[in-house]
Protein backbone atom coordinates (compact mmCIF):
# COMPACT_ATOMS: atom_id res chain seq x y z
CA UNK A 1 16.04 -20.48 9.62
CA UNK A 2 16.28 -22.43 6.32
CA UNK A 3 18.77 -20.29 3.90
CA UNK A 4 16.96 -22.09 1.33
CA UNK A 5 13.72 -20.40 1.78
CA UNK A 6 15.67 -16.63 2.57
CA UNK A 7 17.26 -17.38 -1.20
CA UNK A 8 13.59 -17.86 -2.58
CA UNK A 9 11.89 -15.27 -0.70
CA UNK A 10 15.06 -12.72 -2.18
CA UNK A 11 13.17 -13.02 -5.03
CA UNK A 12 10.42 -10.35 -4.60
CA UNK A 13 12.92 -7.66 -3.69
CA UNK A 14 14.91 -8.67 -7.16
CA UNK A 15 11.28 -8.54 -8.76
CA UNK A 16 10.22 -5.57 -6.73
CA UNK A 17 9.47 -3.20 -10.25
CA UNK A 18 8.02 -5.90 -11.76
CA UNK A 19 5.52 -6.71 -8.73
CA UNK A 20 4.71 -3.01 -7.73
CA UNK A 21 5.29 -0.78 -11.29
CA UNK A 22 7.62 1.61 -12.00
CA UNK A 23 5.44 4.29 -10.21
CA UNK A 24 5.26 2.77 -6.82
CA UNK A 25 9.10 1.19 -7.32
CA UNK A 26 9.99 4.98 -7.73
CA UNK A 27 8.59 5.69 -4.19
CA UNK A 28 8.70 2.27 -2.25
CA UNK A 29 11.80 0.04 -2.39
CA UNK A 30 11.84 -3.81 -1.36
CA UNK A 31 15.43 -3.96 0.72
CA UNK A 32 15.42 -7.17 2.90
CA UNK A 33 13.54 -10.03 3.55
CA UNK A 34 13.52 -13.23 6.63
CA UNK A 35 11.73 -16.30 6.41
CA UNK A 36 7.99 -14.51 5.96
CA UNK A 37 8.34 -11.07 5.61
CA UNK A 38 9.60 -8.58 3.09
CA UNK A 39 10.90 -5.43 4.51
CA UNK A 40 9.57 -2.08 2.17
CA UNK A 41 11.07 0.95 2.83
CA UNK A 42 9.40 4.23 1.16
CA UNK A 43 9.80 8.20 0.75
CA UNK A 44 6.86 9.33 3.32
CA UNK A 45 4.01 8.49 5.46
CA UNK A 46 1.27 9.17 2.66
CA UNK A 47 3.12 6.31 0.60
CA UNK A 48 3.46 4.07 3.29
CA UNK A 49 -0.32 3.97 4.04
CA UNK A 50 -1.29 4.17 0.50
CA UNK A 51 0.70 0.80 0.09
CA UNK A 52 -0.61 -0.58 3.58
CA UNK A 53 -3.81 -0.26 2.03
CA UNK A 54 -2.49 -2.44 -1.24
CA UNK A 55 -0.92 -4.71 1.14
CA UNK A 56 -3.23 -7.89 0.50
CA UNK A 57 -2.95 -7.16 -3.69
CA UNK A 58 0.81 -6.73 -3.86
CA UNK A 59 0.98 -9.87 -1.52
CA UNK A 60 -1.03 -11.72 -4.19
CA UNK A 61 1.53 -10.85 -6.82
CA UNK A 62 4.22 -11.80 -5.07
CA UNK A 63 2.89 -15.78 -4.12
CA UNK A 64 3.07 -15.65 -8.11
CA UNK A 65 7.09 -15.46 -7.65
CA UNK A 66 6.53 -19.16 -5.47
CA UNK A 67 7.91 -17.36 -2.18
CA UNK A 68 7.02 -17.56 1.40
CA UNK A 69 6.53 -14.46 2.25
CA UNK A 70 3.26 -13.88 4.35
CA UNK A 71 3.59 -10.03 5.34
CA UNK A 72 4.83 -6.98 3.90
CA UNK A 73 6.22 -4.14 6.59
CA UNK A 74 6.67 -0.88 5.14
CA UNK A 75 9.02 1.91 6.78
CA UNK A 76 9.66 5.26 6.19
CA UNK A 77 13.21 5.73 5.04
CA UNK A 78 15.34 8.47 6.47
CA UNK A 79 17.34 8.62 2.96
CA UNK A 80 15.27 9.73 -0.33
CA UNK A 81 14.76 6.50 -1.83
CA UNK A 82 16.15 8.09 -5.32
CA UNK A 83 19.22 9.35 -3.89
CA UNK A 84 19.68 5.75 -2.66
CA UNK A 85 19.20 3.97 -5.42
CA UNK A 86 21.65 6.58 -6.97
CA UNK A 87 24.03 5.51 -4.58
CA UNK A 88 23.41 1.93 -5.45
CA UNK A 89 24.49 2.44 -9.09
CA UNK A 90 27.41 4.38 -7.97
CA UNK A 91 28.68 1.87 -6.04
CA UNK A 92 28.46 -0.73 -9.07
């Protein structure tokens, strides 16, 4: 795999808010991406399917960021996503 295209693609979980909104960002949070697909992970099953359903839209938005990413997968997380991110600015 080209770390070239890994570096670009990084880009729509650093742009995550700004692709998604600060309502979905809240429940769904962009944590990893390969060479063509961006790994979502989000609070429950009702958010996961709402943004299955958004899939093709929010893939849209992100082509805007000039990535490669051609498919979004979207997993529930086993840790609330806001005690995570609390964790995150903890750790910082």
């Amino acid at each position: 795999m080209d770390i070239n295209v890994k570096l670009k693609n990084w880009r729509a979980v650093e742009k995550w808010e700004d692709i998604v909104g600060h309502n979905i960002a809240h429940h769904a949070q962009a944590v990893s991406v390969d060479s063509e697909n961006l790994l979502v992970m989000v609070d429950n099953p009702v958010w996961q399917s709402q943004l299955f359903l958004m899939k093709s839209d929010i893939l849209k938005k992100i082509q805007k960021y000039d990535v490669r990413i051609k498919d979004i997968k979207f997993r529930i997380s086993d840790v609330p996503l806001r005690r995570r991110s609390n964790e995150k600015k903890k750790q910082t």
